[in-house]
Protein backbone atom coordinates (compact mmCIF):
# COMPACT_ATOMS: atom_id res chain seq x y z
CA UNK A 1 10.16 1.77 42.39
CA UNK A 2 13.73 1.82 41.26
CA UNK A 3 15.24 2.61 37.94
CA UNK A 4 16.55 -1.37 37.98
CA UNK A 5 13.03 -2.25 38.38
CA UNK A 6 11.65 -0.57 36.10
CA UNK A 7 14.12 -2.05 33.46
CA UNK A 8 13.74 -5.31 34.22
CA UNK A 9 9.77 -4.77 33.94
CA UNK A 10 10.66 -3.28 30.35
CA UNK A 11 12.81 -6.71 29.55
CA UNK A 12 10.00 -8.67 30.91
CA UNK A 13 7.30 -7.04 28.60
CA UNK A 14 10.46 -7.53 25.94
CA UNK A 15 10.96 -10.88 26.89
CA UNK A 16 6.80 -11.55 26.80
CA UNK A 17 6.77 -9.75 23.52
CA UNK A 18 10.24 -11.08 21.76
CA UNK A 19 10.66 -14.35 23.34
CA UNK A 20 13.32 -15.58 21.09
CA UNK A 21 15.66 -12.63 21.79
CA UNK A 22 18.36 -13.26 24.07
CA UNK A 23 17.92 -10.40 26.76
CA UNK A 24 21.14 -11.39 29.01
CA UNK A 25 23.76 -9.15 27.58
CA UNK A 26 21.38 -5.91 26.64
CA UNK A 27 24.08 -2.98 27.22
CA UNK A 28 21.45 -0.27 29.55
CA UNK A 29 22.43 3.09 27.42
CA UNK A 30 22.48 1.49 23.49
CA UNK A 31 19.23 1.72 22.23
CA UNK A 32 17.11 -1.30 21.94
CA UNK A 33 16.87 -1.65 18.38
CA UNK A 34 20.56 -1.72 18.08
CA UNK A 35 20.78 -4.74 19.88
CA UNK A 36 17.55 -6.41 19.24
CA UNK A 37 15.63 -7.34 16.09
CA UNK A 38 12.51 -5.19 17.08
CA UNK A 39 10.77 -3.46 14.78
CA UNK A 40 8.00 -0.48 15.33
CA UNK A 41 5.16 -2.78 15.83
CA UNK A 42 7.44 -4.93 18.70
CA UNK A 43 7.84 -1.41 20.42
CA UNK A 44 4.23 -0.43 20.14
CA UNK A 45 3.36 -4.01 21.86
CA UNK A 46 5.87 -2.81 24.48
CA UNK A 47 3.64 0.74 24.82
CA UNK A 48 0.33 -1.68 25.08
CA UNK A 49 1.92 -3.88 27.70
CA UNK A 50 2.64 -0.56 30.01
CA UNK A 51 -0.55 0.62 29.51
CA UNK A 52 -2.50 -2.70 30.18
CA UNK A 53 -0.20 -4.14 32.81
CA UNK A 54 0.61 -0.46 34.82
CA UNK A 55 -1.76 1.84 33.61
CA UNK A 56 1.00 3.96 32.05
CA UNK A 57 0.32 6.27 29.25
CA UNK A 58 3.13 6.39 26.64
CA UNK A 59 2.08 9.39 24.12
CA UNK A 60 3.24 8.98 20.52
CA UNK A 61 5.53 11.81 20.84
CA UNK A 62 7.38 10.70 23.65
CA UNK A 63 8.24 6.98 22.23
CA UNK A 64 11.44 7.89 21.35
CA UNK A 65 11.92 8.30 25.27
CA UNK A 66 11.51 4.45 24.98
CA UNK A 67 15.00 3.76 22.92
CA UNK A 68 17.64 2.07 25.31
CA UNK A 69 17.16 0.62 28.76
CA UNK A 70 18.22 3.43 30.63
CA UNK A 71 16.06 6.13 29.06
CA UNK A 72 12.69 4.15 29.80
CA UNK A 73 14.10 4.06 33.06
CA UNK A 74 14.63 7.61 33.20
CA UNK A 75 11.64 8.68 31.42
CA UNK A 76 8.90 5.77 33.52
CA UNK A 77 10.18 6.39 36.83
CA UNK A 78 8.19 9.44 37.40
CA UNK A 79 5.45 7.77 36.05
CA UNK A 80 5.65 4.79 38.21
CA UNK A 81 5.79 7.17 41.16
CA UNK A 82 2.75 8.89 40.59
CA UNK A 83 1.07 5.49 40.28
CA UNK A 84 2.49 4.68 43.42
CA UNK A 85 1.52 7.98 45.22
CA UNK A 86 -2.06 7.77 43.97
């Protein structure tokens, strides 16, 4: 899975989550919240929906890995890949 998949499952699961925000224009390295009005439960929806949907484990520490577009691509992709090699 690519890094531009893996952000556009992250502005699906934004879009799922958010569905009034307008998603066309999100810049890939500001964070999210800089662009979006998401607050902390929004991105803990986003953590469930990764979890339920891809079995991916977001710890608590690591959810400021989650910030921009570009560092949940960075910070998934290896997670994605050991899905995908299991």
């Amino acid at each position: 899975m690519t890094k531009d998949d893996i952000k556009s499952i992250v502005l699906k699961i934004i879009a799922e989550i958010a569905p009034d925000e307008d998603l066309t224009n999100i810049a890939p390295e500001v964070r999210l919240r800089d662009q979006l009005e998401l607050d902390s439960m929004d991105f803990l929806d986003i953590v469930m929906e990764l979890r339920k949907q891809y079995s991916i484990e977001v710890p608590e520490a690591d959810y400021q890995e989650l910030a921009s577009l570009d560092s949940c691509a960075n910070y998934l992709e290896p997670k994605f890949a050991a899905l995908q090699g299991s």
